[in-house]
N, C-alpha and C. Protein backbone atom coordinates (compact mmCIF):
# COMPACT_ATOMS: atom_id res chain seq x y z
N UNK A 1 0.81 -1.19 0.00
CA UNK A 1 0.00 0.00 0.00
C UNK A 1 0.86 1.26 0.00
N UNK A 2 2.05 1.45 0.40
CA UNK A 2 2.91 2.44 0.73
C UNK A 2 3.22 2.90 -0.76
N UNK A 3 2.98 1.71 -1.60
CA UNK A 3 3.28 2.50 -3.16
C UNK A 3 2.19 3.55 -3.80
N UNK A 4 1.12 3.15 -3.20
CA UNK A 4 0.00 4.30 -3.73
C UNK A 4 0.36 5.65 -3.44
N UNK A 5 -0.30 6.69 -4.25
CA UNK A 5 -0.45 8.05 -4.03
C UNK A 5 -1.55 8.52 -2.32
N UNK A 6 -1.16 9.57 -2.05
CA UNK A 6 -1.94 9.71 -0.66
C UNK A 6 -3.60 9.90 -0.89
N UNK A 7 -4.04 10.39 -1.94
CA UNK A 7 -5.62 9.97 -1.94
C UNK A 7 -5.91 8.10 -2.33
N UNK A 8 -5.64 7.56 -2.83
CA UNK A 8 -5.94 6.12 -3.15
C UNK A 8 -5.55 6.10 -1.81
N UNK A 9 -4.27 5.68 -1.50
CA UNK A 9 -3.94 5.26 0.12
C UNK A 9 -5.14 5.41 1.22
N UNK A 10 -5.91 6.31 0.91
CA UNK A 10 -6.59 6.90 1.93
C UNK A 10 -7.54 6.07 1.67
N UNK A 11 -8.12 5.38 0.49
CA UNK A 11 -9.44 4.85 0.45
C UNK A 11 -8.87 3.64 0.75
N UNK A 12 -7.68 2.98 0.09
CA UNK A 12 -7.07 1.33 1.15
C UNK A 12 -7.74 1.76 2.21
N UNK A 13 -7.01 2.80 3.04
CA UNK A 13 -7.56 2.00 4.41
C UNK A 13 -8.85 2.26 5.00
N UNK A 14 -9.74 3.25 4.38
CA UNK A 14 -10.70 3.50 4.54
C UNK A 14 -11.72 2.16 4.48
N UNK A 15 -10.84 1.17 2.91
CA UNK A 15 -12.05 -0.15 2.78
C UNK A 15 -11.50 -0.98 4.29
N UNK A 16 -10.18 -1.40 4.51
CA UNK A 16 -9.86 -2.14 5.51
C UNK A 16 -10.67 -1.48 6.80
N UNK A 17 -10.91 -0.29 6.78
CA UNK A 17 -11.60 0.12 7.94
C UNK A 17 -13.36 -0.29 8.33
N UNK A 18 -13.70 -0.29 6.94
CA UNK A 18 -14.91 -1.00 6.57
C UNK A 18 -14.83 -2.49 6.93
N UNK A 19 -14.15 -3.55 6.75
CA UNK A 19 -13.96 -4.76 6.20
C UNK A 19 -13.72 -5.22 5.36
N UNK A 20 -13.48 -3.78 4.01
CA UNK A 20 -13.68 -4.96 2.77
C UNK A 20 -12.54 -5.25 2.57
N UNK A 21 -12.38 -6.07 1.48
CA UNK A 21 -11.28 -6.71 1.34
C UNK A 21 -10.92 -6.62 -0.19
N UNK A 22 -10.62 -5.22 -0.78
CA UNK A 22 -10.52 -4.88 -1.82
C UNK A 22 -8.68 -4.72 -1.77
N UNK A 23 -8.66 -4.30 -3.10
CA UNK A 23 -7.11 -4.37 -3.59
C UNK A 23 -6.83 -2.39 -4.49
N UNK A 24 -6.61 -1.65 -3.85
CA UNK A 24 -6.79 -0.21 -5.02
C UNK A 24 -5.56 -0.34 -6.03
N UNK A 25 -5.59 -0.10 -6.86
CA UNK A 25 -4.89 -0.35 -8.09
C UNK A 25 -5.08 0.79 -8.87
N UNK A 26 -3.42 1.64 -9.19
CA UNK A 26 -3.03 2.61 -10.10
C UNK A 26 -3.13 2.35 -11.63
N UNK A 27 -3.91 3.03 -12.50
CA UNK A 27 -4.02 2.70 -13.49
C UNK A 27 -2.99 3.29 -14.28
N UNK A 28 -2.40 2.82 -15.36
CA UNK A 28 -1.54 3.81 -16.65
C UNK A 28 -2.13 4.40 -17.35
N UNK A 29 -3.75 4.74 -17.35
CA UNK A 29 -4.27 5.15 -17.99
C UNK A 29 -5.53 5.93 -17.20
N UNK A 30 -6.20 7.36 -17.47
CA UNK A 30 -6.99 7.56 -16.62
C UNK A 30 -8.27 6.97 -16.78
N UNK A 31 -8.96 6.75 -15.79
CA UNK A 31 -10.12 6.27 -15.34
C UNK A 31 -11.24 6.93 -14.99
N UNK A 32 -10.76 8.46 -15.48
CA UNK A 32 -12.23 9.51 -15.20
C UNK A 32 -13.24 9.48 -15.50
N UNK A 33 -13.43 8.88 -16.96
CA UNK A 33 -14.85 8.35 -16.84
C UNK A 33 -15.19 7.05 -17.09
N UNK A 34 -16.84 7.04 -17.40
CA UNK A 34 -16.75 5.49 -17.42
C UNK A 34 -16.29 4.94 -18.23
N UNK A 35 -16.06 5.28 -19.37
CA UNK A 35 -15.40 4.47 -20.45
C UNK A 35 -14.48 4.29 -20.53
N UNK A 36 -13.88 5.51 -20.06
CA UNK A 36 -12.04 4.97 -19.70
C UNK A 36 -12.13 4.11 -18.71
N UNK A 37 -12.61 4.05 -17.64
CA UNK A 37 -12.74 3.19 -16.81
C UNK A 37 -12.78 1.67 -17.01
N UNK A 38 -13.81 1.81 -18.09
CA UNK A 38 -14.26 -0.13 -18.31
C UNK A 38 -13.20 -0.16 -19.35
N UNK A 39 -12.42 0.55 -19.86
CA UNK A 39 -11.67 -0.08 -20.79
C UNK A 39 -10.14 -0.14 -20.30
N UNK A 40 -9.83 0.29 -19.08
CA UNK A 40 -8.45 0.01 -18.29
C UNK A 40 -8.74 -1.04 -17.47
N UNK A 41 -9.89 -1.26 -16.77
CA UNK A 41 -10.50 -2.40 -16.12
C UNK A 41 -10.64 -3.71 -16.51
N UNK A 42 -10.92 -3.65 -17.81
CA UNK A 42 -11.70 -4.89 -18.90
C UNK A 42 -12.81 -5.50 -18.33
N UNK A 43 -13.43 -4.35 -18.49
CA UNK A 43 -15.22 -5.01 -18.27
C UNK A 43 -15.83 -4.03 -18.97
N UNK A 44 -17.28 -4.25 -18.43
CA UNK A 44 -18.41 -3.52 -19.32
C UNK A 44 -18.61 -2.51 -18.10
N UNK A 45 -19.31 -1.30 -19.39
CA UNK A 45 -19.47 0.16 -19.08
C UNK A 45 -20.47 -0.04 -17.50
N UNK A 46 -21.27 -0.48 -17.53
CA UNK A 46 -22.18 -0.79 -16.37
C UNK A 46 -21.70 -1.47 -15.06
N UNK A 47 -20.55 -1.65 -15.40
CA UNK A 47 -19.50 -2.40 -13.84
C UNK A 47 -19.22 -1.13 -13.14
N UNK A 48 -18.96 -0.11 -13.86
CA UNK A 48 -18.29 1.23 -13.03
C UNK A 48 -19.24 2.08 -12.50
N UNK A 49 -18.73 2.09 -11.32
CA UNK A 49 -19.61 3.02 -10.26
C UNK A 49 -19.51 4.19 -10.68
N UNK A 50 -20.31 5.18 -10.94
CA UNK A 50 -20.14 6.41 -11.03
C UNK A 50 -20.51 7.54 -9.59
N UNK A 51 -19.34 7.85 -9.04
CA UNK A 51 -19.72 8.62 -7.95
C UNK A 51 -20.28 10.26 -7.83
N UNK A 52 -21.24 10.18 -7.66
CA UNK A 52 -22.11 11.95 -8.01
C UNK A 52 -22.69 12.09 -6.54
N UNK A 53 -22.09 13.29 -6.45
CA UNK A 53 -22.40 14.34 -5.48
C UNK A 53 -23.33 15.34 -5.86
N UNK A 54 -24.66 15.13 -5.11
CA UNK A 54 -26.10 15.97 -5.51
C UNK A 54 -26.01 16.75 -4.18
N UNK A 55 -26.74 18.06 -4.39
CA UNK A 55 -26.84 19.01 -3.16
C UNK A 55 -28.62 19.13 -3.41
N UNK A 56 -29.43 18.62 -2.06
CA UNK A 56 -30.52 19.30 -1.63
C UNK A 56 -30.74 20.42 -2.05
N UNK A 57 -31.52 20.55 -3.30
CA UNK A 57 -32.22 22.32 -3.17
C UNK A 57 -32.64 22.84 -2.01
N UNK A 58 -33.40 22.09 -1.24
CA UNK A 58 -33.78 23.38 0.14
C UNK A 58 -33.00 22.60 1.37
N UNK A 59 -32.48 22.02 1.56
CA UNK A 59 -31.32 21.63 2.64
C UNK A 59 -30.06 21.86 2.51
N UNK A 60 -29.37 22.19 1.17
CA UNK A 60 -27.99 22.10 1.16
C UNK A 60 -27.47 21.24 1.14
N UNK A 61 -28.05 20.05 1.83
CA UNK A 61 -27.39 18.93 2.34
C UNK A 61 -26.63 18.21 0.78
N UNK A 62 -25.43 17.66 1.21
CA UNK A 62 -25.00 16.65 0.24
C UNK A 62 -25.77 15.02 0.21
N UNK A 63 -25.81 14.38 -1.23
CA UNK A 63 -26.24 13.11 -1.22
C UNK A 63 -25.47 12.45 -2.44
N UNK A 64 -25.06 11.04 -2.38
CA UNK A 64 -24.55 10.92 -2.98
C UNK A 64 -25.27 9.49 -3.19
N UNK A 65 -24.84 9.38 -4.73
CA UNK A 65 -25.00 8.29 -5.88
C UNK A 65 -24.42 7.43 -6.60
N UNK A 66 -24.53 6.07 -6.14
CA UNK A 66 -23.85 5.65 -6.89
C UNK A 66 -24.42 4.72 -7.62
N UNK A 67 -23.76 5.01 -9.07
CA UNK A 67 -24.20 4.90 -10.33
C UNK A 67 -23.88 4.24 -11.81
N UNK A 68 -24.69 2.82 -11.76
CA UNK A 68 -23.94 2.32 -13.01
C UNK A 68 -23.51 2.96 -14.42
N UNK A 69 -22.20 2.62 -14.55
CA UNK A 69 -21.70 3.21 -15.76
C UNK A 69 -22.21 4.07 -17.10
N UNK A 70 -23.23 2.83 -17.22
CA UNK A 70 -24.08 2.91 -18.67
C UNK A 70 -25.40 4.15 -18.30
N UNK A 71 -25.58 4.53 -16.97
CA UNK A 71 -27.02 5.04 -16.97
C UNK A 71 -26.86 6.75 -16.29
N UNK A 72 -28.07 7.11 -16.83
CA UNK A 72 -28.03 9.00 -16.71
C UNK A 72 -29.01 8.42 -15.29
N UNK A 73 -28.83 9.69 -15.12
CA UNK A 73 -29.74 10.25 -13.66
C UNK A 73 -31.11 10.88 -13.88
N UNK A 74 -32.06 9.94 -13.20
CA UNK A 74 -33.50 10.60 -13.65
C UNK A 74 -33.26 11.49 -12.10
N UNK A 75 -33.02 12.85 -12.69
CA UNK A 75 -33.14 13.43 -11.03
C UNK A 75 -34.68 13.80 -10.53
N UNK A 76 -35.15 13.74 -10.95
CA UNK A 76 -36.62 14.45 -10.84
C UNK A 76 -37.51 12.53 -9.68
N UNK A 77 -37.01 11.95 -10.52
CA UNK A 77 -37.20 10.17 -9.79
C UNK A 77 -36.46 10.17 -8.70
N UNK A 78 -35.49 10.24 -8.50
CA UNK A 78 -34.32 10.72 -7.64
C UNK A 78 -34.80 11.28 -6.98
N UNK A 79 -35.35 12.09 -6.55
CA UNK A 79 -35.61 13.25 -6.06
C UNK A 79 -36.77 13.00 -5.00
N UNK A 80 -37.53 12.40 -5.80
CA UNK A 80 -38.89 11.42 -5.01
C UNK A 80 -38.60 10.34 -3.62
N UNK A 81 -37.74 10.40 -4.21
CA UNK A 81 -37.06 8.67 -3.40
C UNK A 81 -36.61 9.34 -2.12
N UNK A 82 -35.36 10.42 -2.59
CA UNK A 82 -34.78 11.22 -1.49
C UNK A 82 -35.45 12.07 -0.67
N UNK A 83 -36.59 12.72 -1.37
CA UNK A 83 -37.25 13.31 -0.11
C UNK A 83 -37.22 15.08 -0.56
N UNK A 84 -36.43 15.36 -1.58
CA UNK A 84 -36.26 16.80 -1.85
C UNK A 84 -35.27 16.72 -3.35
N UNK A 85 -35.96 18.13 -4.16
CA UNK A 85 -35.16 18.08 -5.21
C UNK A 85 -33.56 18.28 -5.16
N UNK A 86 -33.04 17.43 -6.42
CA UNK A 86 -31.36 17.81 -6.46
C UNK A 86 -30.80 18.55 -7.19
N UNK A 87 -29.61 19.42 -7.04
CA UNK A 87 -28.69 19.99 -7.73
C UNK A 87 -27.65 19.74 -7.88
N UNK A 88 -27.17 19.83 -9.23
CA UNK A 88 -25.54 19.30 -9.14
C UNK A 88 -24.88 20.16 -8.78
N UNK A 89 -23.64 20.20 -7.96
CA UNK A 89 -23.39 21.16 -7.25
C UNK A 89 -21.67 21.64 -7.87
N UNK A 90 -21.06 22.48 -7.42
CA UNK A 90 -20.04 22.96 -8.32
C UNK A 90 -18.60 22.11 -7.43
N UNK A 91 -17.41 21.58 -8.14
CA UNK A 91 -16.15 21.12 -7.67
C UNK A 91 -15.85 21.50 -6.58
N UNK A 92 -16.00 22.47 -6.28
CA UNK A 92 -15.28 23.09 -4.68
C UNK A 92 -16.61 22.02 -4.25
N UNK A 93 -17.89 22.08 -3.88
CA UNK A 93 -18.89 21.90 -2.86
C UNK A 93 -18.37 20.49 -2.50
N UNK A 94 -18.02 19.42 -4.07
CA UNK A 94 -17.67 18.24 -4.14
C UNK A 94 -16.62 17.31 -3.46
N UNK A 95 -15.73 18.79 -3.63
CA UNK A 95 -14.15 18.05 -2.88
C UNK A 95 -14.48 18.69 -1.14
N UNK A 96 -15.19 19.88 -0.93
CA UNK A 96 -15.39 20.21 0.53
C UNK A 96 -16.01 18.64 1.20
N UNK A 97 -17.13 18.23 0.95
CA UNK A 97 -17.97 17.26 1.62
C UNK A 97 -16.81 15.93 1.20
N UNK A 98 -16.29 15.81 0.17
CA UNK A 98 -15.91 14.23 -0.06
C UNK A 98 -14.05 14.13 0.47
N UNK A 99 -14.07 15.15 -0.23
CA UNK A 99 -12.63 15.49 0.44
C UNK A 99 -11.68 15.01 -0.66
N UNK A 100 -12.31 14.61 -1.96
CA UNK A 100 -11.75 13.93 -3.46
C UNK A 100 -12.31 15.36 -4.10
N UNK A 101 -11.38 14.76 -5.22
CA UNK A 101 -11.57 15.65 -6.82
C UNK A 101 -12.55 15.34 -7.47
N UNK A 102 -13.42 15.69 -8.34
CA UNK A 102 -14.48 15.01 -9.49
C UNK A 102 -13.55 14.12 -10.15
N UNK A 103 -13.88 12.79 -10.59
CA UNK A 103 -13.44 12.02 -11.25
C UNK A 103 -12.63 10.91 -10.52
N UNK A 104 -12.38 11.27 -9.35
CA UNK A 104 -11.80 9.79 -8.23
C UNK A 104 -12.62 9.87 -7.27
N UNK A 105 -13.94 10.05 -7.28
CA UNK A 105 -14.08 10.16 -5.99
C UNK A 105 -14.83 8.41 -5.10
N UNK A 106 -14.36 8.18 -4.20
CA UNK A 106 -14.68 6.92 -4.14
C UNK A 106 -16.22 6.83 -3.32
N UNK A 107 -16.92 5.51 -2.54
CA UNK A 107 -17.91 5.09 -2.63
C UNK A 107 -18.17 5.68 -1.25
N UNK A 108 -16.83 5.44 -0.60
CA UNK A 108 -16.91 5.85 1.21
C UNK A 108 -15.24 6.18 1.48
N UNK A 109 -15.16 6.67 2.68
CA UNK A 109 -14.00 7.49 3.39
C UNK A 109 -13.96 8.91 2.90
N UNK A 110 -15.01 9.48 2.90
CA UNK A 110 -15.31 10.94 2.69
C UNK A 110 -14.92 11.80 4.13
N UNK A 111 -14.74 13.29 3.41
CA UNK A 111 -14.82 14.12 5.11
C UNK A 111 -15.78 14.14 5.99
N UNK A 112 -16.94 14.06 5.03
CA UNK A 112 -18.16 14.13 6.36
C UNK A 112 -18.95 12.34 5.89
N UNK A 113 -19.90 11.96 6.86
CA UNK A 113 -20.27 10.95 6.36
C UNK A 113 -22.12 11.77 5.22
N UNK A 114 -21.92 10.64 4.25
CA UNK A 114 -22.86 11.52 3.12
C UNK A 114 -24.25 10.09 3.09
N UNK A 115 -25.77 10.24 2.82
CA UNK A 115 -26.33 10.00 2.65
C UNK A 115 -26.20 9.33 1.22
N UNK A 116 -25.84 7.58 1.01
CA UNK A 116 -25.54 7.04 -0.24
C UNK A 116 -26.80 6.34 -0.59
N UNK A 117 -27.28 6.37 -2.15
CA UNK A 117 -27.71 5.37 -2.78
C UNK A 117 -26.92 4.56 -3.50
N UNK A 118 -27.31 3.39 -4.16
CA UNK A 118 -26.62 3.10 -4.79
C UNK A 118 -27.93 2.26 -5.68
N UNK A 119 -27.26 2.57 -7.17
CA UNK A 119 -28.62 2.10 -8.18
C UNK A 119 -28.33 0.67 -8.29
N UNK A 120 -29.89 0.32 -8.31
CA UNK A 120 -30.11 -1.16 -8.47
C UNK A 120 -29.31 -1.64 -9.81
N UNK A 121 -29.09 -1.30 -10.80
CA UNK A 121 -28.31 -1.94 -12.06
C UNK A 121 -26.86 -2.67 -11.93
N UNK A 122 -26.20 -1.92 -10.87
CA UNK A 122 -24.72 -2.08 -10.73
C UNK A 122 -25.66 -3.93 -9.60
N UNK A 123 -26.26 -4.08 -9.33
CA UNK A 123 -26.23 -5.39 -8.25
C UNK A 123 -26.39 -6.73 -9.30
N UNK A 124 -26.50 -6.21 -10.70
CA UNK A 124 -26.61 -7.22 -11.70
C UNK A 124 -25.08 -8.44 -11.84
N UNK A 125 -24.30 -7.32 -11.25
CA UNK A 125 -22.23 -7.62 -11.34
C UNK A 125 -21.99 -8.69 -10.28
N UNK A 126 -21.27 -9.52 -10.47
CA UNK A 126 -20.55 -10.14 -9.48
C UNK A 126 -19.43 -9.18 -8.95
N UNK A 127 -19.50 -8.32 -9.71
CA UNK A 127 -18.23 -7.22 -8.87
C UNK A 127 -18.34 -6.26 -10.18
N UNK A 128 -17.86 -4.96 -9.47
CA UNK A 128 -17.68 -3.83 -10.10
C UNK A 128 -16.58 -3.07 -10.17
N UNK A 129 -16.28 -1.95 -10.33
CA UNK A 129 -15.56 -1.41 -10.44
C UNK A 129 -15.53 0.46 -9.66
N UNK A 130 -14.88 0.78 -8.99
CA UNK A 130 -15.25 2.35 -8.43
C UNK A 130 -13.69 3.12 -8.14
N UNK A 131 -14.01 4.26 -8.57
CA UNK A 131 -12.82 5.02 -8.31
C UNK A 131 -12.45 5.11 -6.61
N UNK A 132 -10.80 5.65 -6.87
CA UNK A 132 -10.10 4.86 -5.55
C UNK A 132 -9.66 6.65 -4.67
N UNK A 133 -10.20 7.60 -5.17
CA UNK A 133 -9.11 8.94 -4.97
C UNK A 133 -8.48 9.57 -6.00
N UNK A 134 -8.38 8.94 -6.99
CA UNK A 134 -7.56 9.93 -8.14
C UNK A 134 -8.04 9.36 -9.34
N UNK A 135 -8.27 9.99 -10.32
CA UNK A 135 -8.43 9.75 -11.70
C UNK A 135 -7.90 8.34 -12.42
N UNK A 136 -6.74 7.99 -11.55
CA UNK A 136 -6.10 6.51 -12.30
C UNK A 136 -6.48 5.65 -11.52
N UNK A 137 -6.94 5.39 -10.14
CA UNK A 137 -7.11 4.92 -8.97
C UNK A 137 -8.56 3.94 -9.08
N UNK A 138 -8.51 2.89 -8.99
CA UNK A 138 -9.81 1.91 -8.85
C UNK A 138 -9.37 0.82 -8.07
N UNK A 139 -10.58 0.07 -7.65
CA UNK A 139 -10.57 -0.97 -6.93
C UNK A 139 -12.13 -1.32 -7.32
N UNK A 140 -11.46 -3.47 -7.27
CA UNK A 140 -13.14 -3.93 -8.06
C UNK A 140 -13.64 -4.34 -6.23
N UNK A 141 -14.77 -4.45 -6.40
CA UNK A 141 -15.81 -5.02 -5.14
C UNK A 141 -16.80 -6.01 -5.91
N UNK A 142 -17.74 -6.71 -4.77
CA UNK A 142 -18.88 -7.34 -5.03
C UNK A 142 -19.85 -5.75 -4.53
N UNK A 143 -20.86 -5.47 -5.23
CA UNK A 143 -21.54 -4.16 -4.87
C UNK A 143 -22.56 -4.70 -3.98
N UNK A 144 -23.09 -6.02 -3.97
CA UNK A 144 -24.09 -5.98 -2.99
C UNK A 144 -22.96 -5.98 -1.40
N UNK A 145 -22.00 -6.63 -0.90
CA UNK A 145 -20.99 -5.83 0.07
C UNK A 145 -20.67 -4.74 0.00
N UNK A 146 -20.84 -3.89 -0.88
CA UNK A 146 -20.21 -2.91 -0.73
C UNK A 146 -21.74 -1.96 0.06
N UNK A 147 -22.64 -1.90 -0.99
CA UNK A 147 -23.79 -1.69 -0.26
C UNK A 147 -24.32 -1.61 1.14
N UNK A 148 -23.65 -2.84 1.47
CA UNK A 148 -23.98 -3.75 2.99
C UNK A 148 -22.56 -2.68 3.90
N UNK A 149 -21.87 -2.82 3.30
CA UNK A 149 -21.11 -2.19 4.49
C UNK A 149 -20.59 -0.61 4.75
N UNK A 150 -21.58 0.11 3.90
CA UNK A 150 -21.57 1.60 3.61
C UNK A 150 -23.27 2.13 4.15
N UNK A 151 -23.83 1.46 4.53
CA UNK A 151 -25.28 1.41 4.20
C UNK A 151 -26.35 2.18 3.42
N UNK A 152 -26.17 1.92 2.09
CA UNK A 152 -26.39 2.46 0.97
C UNK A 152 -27.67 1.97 0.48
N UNK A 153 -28.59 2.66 0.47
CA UNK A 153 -30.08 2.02 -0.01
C UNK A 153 -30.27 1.96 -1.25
N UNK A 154 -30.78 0.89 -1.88
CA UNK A 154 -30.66 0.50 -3.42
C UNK A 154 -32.10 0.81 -3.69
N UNK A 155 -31.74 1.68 -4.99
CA UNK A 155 -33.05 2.30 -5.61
C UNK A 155 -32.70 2.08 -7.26
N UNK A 156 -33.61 2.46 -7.98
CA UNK A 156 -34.11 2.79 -9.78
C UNK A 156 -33.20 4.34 -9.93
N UNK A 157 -32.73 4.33 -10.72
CA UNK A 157 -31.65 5.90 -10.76
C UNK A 157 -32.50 6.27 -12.48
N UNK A 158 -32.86 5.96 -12.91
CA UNK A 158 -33.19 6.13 -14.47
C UNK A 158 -34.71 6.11 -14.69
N UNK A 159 -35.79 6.89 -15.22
CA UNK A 159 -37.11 7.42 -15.53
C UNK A 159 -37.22 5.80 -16.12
């Protein structure tokens, strides 16, 4: 682990702090989105978690999503589920609450703890794929554990 960069490092031990028993792995190639992702990975677009940080229109509050590869965000559905409409909120709001950059941001070991979903599509995987802290940074999971040990309520993300 001492070979990682200090954001990946941080999510190692963040999963060992969890239980899981994942492996984070530097990519040679970036992994910012999903397609780069499934194609440094070698899997399909729908293995990769996509991590989105939504802000409460009338709370402020942060919520976060996580989101198979292949699928957009019905926010307005979203929205129902959560209890109040969402906004996408700007990079600073993203890295304040998560304490990551857009494009690594991982599932859990954030600054504050954040209200997670996680969409029912990604539970189709025997394992997935999610950014680790940095743009090159991933680690695969089984998502229904990962779910289980973040406590992340599985919902429909797509109209």
């Amino acid at each position: 682990m001492s070979e990682l960069k200090p954001a990946p490092r941080r999510v190692q031990q963040a999963a060992e702090g969890l239980g899981l028993a994942v492996r984070v792995v530097e990519m040679a190639q970036s992994t910012r989105t999903a397609e780069h992702a499934a194609a440094a990975c070698g899997c399909a677009v729908g293995q990769i978690i996509k991590s989105l940080v939504f802000r409460g229109k009338q709370s402020g509050k942060p919520v976060l999503l996580l989101v198979s590869g292949g699928n957009r965000v019905d926010q307005k559905g979203v929205a129902a589920t959560v209890g109040e409409a969402l906004d996408r909120p700007d990079a600073a709001f993203v890295r304040e609450v998560t304490g990551f950059a857009i494009g690594g941001i991982p599932p859990f070991g954030h600054a504050q703890a954040l209200p997670t979903w996680i969409d029912q599509d990604l539970l189709q995987y025997e394992t997935v794929w999610a950014a680790a802290g940095s743009p090159e940074a991933v680690f695969e999971v089984d998502p229904r554990r990962l779910a289980e040990v973040i406590g992340a309520t599985v919902i429909g993300v797509t109209g």
